[in-house]
C-alpha atoms as a PDB file:
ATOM      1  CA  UNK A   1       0.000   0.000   0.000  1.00  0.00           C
ATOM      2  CA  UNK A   2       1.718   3.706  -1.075  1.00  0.00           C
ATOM      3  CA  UNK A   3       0.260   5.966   1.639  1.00  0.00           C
ATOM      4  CA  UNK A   4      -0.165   9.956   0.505  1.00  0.00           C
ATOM      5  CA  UNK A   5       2.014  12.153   2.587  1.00  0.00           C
ATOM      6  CA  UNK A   6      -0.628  13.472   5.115  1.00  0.00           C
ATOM      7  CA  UNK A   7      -2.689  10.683   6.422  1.00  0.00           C
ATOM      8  CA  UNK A   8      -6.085  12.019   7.985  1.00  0.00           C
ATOM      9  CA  UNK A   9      -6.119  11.067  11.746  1.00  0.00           C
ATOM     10  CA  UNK A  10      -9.417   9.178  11.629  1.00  0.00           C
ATOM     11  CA  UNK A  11      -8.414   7.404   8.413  1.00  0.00           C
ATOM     12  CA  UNK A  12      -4.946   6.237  10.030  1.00  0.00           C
ATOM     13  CA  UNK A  13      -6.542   5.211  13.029  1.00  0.00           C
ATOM     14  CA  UNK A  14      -8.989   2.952  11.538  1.00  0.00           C
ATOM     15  CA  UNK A  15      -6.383   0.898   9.210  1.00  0.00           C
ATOM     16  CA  UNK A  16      -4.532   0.764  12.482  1.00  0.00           C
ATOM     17  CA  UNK A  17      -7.536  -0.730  14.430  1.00  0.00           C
ATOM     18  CA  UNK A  18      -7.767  -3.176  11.756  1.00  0.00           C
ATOM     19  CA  UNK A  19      -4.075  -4.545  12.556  1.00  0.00           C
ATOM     20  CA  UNK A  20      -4.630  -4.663  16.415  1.00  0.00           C
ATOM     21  CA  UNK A  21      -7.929  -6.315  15.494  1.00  0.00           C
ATOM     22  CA  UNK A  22      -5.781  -9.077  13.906  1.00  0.00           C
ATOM     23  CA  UNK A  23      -3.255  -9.168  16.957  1.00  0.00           C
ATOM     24  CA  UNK A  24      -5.583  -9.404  19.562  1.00  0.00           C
ATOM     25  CA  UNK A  25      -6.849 -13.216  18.233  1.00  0.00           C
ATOM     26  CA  UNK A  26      -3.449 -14.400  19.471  1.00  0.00           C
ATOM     27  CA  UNK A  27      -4.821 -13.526  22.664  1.00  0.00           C
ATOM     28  CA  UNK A  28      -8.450 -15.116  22.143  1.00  0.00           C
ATOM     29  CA  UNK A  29      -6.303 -18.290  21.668  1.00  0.00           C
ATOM     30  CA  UNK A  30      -4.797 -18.240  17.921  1.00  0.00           C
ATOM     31  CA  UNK A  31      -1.155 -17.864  19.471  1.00  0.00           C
ATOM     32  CA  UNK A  32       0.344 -18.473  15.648  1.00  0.00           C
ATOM     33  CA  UNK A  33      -1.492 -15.541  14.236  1.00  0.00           C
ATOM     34  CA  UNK A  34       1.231 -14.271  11.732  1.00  0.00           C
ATOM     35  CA  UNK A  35       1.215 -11.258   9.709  1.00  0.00           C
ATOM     36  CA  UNK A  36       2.960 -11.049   5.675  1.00  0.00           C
ATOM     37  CA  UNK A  37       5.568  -8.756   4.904  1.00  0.00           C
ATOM     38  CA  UNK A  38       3.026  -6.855   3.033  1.00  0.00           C
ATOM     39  CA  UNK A  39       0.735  -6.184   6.356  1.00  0.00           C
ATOM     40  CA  UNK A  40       3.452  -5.145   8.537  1.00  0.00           C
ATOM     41  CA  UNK A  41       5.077  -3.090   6.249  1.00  0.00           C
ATOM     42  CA  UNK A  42       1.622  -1.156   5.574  1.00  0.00           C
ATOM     43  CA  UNK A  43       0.991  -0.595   9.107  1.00  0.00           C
ATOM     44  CA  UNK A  44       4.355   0.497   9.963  1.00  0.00           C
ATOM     45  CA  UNK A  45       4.082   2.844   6.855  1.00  0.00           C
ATOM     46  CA  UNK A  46       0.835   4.331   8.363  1.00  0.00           C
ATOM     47  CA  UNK A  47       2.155   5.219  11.667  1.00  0.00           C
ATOM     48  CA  UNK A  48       5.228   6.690   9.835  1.00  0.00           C
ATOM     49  CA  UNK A  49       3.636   9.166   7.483  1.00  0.00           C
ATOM     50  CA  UNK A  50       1.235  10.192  10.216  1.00  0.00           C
ATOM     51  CA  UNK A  51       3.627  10.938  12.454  1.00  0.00           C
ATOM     52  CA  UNK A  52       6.307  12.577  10.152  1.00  0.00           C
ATOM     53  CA  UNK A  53       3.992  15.007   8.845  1.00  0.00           C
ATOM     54  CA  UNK A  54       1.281  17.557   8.835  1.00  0.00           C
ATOM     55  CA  UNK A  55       0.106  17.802  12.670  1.00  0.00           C
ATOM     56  CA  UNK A  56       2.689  14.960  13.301  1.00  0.00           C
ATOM     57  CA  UNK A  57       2.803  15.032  16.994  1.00  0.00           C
ATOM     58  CA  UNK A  58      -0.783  15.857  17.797  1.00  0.00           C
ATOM     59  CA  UNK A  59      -1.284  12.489  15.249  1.00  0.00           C
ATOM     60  CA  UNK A  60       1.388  11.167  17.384  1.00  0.00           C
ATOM     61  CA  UNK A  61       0.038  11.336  20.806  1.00  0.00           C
ATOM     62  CA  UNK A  62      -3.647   9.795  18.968  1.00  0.00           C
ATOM     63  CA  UNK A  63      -1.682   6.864  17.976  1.00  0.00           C
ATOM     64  CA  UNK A  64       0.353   6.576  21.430  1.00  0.00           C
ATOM     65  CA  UNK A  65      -3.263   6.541  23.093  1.00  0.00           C
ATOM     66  CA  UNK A  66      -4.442   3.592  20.684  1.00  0.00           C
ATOM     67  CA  UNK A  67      -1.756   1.300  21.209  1.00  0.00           C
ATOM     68  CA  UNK A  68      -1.765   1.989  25.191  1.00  0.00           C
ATOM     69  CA  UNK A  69      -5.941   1.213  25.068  1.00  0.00           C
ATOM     70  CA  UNK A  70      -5.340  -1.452  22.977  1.00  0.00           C
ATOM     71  CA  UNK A  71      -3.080  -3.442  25.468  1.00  0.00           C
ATOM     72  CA  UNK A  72      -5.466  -2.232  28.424  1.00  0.00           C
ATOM     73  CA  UNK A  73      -8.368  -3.849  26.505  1.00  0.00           C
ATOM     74  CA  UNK A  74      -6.834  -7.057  25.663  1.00  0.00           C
ATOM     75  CA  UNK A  75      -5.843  -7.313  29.395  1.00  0.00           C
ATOM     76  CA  UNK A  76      -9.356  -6.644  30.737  1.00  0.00           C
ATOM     77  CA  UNK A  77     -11.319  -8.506  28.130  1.00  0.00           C
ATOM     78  CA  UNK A  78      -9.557 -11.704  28.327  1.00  0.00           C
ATOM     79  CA  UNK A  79      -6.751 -11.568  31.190  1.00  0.00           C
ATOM     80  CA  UNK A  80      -8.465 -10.556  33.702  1.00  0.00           C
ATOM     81  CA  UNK A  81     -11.334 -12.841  33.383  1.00  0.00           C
ATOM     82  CA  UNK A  82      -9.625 -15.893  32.805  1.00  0.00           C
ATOM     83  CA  UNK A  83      -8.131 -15.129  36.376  1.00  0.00           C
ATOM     84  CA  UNK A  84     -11.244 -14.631  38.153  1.00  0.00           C
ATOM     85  CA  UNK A  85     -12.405 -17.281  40.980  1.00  0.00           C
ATOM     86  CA  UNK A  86      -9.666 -19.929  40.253  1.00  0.00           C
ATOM     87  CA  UNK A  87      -9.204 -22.347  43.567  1.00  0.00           C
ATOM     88  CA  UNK A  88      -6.905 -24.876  41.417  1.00  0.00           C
ATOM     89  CA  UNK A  89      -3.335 -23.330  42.109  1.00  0.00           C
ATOM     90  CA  UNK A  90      -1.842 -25.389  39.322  1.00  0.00           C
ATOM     91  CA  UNK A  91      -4.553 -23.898  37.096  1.00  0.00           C
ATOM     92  CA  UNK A  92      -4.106 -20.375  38.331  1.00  0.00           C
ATOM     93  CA  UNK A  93      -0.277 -20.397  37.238  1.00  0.00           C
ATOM     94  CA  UNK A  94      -1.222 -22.017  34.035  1.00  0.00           C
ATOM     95  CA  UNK A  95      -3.360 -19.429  33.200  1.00  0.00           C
ATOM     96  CA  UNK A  96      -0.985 -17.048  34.081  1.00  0.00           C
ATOM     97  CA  UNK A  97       1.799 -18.217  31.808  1.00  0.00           C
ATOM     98  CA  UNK A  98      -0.309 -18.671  28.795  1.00  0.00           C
ATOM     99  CA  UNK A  99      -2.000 -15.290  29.036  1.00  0.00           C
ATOM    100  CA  UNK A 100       1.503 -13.621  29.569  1.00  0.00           C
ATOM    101  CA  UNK A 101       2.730 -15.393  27.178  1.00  0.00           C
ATOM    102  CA  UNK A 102      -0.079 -14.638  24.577  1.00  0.00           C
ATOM    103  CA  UNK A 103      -0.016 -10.695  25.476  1.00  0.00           C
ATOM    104  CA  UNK A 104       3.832 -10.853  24.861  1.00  0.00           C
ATOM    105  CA  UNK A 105       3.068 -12.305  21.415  1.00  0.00           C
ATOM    106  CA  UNK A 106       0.419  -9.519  20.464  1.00  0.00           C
ATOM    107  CA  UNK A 107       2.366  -6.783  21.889  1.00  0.00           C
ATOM    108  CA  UNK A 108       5.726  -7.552  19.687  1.00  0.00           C
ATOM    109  CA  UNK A 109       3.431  -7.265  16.700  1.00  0.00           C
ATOM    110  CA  UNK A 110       2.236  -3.806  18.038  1.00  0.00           C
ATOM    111  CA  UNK A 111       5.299  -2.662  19.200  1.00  0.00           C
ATOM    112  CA  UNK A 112       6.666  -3.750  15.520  1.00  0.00           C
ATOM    113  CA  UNK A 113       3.693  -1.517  14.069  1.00  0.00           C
ATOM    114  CA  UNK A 114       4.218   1.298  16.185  1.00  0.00           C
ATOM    115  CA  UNK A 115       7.802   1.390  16.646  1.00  0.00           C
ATOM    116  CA  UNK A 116       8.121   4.959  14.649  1.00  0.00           C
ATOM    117  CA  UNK A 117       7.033   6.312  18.159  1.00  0.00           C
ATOM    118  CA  UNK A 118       9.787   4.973  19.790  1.00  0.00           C
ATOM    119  CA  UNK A 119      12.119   6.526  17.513  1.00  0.00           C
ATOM    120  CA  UNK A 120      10.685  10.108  16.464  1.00  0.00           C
ATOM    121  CA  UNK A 121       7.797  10.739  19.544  1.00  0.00           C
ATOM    122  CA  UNK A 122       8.370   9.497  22.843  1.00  0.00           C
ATOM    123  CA  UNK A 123      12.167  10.356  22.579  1.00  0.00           C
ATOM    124  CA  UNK A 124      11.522  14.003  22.469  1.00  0.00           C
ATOM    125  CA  UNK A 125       8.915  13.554  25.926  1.00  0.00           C
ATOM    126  CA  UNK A 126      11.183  11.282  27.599  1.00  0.00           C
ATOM    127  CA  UNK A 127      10.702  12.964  31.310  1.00  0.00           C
ATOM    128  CA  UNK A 128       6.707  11.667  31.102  1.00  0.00           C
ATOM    129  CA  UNK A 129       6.115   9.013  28.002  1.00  0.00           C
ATOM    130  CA  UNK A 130       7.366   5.296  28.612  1.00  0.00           C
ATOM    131  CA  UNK A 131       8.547   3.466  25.460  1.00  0.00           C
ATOM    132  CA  UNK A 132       6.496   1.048  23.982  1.00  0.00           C
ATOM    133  CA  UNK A 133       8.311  -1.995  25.813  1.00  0.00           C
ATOM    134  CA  UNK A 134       8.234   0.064  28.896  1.00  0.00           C
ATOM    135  CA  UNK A 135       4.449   0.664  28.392  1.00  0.00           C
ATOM    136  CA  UNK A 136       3.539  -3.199  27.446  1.00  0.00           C
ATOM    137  CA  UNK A 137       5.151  -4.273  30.801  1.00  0.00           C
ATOM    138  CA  UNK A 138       3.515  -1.703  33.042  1.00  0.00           C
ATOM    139  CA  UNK A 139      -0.017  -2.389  31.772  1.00  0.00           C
ATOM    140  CA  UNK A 140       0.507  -6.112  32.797  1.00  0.00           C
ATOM    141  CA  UNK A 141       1.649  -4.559  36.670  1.00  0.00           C
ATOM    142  CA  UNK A 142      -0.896  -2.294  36.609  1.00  0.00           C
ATOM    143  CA  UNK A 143      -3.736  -4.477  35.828  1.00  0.00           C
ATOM    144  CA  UNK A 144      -2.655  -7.800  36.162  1.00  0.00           C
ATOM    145  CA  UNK A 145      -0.416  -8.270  39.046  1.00  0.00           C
ATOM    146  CA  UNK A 146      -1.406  -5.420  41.120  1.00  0.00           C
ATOM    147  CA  UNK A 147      -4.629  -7.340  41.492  1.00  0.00           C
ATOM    148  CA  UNK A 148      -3.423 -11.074  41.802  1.00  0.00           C
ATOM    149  CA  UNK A 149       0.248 -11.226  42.385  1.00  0.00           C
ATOM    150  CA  UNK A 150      -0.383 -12.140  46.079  1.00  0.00           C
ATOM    151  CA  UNK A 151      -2.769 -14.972  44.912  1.00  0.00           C
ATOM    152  CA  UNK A 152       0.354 -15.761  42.057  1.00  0.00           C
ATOM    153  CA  UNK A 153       2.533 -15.953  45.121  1.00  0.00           C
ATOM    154  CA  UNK A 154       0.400 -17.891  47.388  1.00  0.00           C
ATOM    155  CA  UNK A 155      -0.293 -20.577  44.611  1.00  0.00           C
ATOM    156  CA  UNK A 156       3.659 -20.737  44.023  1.00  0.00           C
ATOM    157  CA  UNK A 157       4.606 -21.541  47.575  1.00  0.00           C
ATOM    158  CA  UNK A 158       1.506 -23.448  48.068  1.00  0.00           C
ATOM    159  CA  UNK A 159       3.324 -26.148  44.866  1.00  0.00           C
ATOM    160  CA  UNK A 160       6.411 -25.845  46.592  1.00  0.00           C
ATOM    161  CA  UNK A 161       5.330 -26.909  49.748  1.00  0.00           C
ATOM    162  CA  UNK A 162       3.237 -29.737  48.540  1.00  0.00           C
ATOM    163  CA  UNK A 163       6.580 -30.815  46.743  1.00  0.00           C
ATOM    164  CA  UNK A 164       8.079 -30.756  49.787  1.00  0.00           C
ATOM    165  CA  UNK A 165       5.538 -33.405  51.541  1.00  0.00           C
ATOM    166  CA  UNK A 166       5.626 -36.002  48.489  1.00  0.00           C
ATOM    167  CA  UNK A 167       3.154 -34.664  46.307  1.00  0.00           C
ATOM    168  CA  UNK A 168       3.815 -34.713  42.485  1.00  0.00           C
ATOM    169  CA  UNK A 169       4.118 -31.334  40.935  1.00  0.00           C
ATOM    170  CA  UNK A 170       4.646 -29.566  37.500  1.00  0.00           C
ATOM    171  CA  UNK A 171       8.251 -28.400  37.972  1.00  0.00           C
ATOM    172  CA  UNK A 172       8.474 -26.643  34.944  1.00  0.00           C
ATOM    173  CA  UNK A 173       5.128 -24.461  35.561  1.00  0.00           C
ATOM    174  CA  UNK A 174       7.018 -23.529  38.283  1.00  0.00           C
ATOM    175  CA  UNK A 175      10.099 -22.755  36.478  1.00  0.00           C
ATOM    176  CA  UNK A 176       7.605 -20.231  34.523  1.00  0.00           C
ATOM    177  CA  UNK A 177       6.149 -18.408  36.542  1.00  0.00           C
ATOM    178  CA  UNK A 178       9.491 -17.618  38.090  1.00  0.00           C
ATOM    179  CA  UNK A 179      10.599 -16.400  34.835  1.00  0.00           C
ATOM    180  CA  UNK A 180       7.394 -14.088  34.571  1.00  0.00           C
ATOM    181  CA  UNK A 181       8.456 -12.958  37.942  1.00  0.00           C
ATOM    182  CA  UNK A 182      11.759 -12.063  36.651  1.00  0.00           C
ATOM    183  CA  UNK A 183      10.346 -10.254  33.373  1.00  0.00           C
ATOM    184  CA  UNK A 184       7.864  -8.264  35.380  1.00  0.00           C
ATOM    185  CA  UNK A 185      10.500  -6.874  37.452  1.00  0.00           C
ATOM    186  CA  UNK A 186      12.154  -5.381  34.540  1.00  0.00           C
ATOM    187  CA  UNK A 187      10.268  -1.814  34.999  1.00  0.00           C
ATOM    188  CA  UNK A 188       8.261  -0.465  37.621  1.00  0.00           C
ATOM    189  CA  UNK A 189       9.173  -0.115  41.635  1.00  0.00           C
ATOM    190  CA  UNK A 190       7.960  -3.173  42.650  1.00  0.00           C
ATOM    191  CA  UNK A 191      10.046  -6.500  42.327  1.00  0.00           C
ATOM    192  CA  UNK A 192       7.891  -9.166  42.210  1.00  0.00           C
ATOM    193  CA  UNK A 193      10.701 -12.106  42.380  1.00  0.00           C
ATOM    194  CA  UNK A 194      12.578 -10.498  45.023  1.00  0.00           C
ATOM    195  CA  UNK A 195       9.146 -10.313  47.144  1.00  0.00           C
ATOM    196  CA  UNK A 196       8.366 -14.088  46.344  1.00  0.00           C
ATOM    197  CA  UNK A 197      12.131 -14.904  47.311  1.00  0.00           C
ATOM    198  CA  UNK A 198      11.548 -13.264  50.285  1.00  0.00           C
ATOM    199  CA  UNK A 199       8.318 -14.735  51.341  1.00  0.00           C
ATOM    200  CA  UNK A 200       9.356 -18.540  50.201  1.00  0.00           C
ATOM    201  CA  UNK A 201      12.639 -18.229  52.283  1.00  0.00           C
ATOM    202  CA  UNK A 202      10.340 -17.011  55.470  1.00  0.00           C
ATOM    203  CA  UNK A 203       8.322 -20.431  54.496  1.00  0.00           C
ATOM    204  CA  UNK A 204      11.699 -22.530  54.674  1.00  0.00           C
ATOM    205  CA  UNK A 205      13.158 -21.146  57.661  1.00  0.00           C
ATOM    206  CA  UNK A 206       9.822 -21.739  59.285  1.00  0.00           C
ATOM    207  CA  UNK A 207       9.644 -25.370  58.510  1.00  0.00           C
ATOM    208  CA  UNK A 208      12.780 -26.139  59.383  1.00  0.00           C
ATOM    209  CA  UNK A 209      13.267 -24.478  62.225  1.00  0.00           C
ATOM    210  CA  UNK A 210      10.074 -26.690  63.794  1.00  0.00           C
ATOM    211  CA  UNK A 211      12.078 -30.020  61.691  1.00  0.00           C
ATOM    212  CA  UNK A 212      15.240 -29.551  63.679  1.00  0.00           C
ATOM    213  CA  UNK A 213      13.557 -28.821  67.396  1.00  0.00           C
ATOM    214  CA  UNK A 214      11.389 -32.045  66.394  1.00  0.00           C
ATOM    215  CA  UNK A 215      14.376 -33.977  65.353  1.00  0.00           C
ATOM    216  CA  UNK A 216      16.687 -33.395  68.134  1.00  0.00           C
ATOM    217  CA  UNK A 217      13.950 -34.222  70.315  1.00  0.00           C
ATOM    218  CA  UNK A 218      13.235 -37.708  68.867  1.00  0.00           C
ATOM    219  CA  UNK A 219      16.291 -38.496  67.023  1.00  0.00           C
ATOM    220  CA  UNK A 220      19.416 -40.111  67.671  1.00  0.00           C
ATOM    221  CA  UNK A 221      22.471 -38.098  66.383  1.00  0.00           C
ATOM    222  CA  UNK A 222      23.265 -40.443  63.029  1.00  0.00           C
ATOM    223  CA  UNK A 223      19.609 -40.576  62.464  1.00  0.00           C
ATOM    224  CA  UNK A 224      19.402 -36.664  62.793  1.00  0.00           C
ATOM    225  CA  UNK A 225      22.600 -36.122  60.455  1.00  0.00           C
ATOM    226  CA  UNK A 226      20.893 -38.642  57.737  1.00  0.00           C
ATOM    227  CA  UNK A 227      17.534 -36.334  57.622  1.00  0.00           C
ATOM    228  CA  UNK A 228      19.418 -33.559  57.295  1.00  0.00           C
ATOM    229  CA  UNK A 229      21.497 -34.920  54.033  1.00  0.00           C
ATOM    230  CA  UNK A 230      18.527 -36.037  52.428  1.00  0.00           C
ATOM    231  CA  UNK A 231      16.753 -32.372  53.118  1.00  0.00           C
ATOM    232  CA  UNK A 232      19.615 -30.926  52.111  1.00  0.00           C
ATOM    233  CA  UNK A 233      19.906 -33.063  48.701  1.00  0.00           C
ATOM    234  CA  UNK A 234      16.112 -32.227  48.073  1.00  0.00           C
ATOM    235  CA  UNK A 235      16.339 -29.025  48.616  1.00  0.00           C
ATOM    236  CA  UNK A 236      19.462 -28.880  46.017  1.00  0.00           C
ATOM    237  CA  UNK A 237      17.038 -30.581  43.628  1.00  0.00           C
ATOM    238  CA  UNK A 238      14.015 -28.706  43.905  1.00  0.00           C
ATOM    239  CA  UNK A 239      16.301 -25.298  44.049  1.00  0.00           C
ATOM    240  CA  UNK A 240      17.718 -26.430  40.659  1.00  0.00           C
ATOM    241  CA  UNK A 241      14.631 -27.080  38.470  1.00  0.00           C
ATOM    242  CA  UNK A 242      12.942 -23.532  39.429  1.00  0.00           C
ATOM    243  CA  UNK A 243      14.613 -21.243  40.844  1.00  0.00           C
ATOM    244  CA  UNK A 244      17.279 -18.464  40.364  1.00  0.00           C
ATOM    245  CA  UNK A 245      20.480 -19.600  41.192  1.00  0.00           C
ATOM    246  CA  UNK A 246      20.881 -16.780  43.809  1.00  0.00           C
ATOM    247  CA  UNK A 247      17.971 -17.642  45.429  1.00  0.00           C
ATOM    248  CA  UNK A 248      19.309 -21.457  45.316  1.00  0.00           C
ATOM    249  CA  UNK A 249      22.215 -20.568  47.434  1.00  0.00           C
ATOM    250  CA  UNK A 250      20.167 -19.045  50.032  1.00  0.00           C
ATOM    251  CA  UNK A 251      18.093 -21.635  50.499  1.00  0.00           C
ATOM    252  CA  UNK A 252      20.767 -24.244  50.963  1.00  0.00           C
ATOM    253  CA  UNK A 253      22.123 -21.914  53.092  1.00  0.00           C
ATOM    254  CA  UNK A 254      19.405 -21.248  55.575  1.00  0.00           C
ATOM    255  CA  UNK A 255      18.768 -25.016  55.719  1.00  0.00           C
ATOM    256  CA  UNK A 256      22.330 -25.853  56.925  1.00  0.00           C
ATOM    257  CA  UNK A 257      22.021 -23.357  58.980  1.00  0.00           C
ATOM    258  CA  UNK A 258      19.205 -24.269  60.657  1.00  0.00           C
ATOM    259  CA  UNK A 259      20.002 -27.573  61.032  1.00  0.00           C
ATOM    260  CA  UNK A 260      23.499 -28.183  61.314  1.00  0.00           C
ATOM    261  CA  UNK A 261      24.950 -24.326  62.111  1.00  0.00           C
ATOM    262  CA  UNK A 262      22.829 -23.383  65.031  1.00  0.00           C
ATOM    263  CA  UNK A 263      21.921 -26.965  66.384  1.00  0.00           C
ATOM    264  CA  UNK A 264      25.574 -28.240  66.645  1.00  0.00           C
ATOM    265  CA  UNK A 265      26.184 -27.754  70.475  1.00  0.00           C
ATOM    266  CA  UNK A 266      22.984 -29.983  70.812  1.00  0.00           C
ATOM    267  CA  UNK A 267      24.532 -32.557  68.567  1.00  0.00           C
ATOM    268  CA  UNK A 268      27.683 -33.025  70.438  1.00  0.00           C
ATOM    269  CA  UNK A 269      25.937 -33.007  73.657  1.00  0.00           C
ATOM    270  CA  UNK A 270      23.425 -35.832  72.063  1.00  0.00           C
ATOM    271  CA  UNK A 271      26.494 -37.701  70.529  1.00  0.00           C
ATOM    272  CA  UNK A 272      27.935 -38.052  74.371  1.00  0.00           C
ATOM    273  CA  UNK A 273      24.416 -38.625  75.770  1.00  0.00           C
ATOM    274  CA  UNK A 274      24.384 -41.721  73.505  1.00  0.00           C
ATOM    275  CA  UNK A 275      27.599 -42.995  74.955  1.00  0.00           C
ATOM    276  CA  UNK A 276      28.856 -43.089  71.238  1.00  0.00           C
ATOM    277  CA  UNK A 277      31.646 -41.683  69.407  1.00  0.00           C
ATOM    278  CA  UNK A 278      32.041 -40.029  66.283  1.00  0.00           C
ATOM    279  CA  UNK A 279      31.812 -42.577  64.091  1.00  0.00           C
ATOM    280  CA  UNK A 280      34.368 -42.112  60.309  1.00  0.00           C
ATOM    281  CA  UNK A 281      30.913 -42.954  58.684  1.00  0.00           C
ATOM    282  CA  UNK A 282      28.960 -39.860  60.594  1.00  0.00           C
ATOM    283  CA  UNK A 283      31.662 -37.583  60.721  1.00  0.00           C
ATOM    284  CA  UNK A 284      31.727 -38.143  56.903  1.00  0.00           C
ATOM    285  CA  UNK A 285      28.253 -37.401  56.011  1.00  0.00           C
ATOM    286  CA  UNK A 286      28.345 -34.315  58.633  1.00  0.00           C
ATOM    287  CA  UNK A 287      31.378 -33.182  56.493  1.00  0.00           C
ATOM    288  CA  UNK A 288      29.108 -33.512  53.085  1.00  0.00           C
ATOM    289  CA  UNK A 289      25.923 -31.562  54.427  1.00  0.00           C
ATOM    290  CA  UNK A 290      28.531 -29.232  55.656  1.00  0.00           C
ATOM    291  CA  UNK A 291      30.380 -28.792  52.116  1.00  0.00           C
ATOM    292  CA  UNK A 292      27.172 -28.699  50.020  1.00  0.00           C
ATOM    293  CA  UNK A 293      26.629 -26.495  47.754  1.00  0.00           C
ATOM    294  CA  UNK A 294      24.632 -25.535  44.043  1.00  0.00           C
ATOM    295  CA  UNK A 295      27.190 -26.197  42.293  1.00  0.00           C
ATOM    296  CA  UNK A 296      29.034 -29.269  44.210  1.00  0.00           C
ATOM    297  CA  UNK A 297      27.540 -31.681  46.474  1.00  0.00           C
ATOM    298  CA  UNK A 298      27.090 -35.415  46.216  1.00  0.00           C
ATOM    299  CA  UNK A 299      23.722 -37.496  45.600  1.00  0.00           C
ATOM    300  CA  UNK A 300      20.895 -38.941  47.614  1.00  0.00           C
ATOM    301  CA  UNK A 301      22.639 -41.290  49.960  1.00  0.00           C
ATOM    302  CA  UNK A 302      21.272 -45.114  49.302  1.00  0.00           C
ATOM    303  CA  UNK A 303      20.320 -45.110  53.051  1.00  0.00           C
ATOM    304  CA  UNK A 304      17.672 -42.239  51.558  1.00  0.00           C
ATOM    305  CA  UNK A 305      16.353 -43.079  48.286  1.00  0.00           C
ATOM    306  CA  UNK A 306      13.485 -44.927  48.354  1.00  0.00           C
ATOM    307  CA  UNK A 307      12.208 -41.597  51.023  1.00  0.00           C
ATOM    308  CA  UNK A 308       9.422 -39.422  49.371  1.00  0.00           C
ATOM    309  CA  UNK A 309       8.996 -36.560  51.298  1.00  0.00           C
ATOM    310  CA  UNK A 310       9.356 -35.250  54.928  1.00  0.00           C
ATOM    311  CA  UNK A 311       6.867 -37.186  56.520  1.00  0.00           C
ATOM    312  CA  UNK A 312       8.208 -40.483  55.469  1.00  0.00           C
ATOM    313  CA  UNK A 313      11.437 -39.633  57.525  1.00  0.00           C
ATOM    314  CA  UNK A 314       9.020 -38.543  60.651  1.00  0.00           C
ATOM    315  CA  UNK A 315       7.630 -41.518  60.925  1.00  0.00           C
END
């Protein structure tokens, strides 16, 4: 399509509509909606001559508008209410992935369309006007997570800890909906990983903190160093498959801490207690809980493979 020089605004507009028209069925479940050559280039032409010519910016700031309401409206129309009322966490996260996942799709294809903006416009109104990436992103915070992320992180540690008492989970949901964590932190104040880290560390130290006081209690001193090997060796695990690797070493860290670090006066005195001595073979595994790491670290002893979860080794 050659486009005359001066594009009326109304006129632009509508051929414009027509293109997020065709974007938006990626998010009504058509993720491999494609566009030709020949249909990007036209709407890419359109924004350019409006915007490049007669009335440019006031054109501009029309066109700004549309793409902004046309991520708002994809968000409220179909986000939002495939959100609503969900009990399943699994399905909750699900949903979230897909729909972010959709919306990213759309939004490339707008932000391709528009992308004259981001070059000519919002450069010269930097101090107020976010660029189109910028803009994408914040509509998700702003209407999205600002509304669910606490049910997002609730369902998240809610997986986690049913991991963590032998239930089979979707690792790799989890895995997402880290990553979305991590992509929504890009712009905007809040930090939606680092608030998750925060709150699923709190979870750990709070379950192991009750583990060890229960353990020293009932447990001889071998026993005690065995459950702490094979928490330590699941928590490796489950650290590796979904979450950041920063995050990973804290966790490992609090749990050594809590159970070996601050607990091993109480050890010694139960060793003596027991009228036995330290043992090469529990002086070795005390040395691997102590050395393990991310990154290092040795597997599931035999003595704990065939244990599910934490309840098996309570009973």
């Amino acid at each position: 399509m050659m486009f005359k020089d001066d594009i009326p605004l109304e006129e632009g507009l509508m051929l414009m509509e027509e293109g997020i028209g065709k974007a938006k069925k990626i998010m009504q479940g058509c993720p491999e909606t494609k566009f030709t050559f020949e249909e990007y280039q036209k709407y890419y032409e359109c924004v350019y001559f409006m915007s490049g010519y007669h009335n440019g910016d006031e054109k501009s700031k029309q066109l700004y508008n549309q793409f902004k309401r046309s991520l708002e409206d994809s968000i409220e129309t179909m986000v939002v209410p495939s959100l609503m009322c969900q009990d399943d966490d699994a399905y909750l996260l699900r949903q979230l992935v897909l729909m972010w996942s959709n919306y990213k799709s759309m939004a490339s294809w707008l932000c391709r369309f528009f992308q004259y903006l981001d070059r000519y416009f919002i450069p010269r109104r930097e101090k107020y006007l976010l660029s189109l990436n910028e803009l994408t992103v914040r509509c998700f915070q702003d209407l999205v997570f600002q509304k669910f992320y606490c049910q997002f992180q609730a369902a998240a540690l809610s997986l986690i800890n049913q991991e963590r008492e032998g239930l089979q989970i979707d690792c790799d949901l989890l895995k997402n909906v880290v990553h979305t964590f991590v992509e929504l932190d890009k712009y905007g104040q809040t930090k939606y990983y680092e608030d998750f880290e925060q709150a699923m560390l709190a979870d750990t130290s709070a379950l192991y903190t009750r583990l060890a006081s229960e353990w020293l209690l009932c447990d001889s001193a071998p026993d005690y160093i065995q459950k702490v090997y094979w928490c330590l060796s699941q928590e490796k695990r489950r650290a590796s498959q979904y979450l950041h690797p920063r995050t990973s070493e804290m966790l490992l860290q609090i749990v050594k801490n809590l159970l070996l670090e601050q607990p091993t006066n109480k050890l010694f005195e139960k060793k003596e207690a027991e009228n036995s001595g330290i043992t090469a073979d529990y002086q070795e595994m005390l040395s691997k809980c102590a050395a393990m790491t991310i990154e290092g670290g040795s597997s599931v002893s035999e003595t704990c493979m065939g244990v599910k979860s934490f309840w098996d080794l309570i009973e």
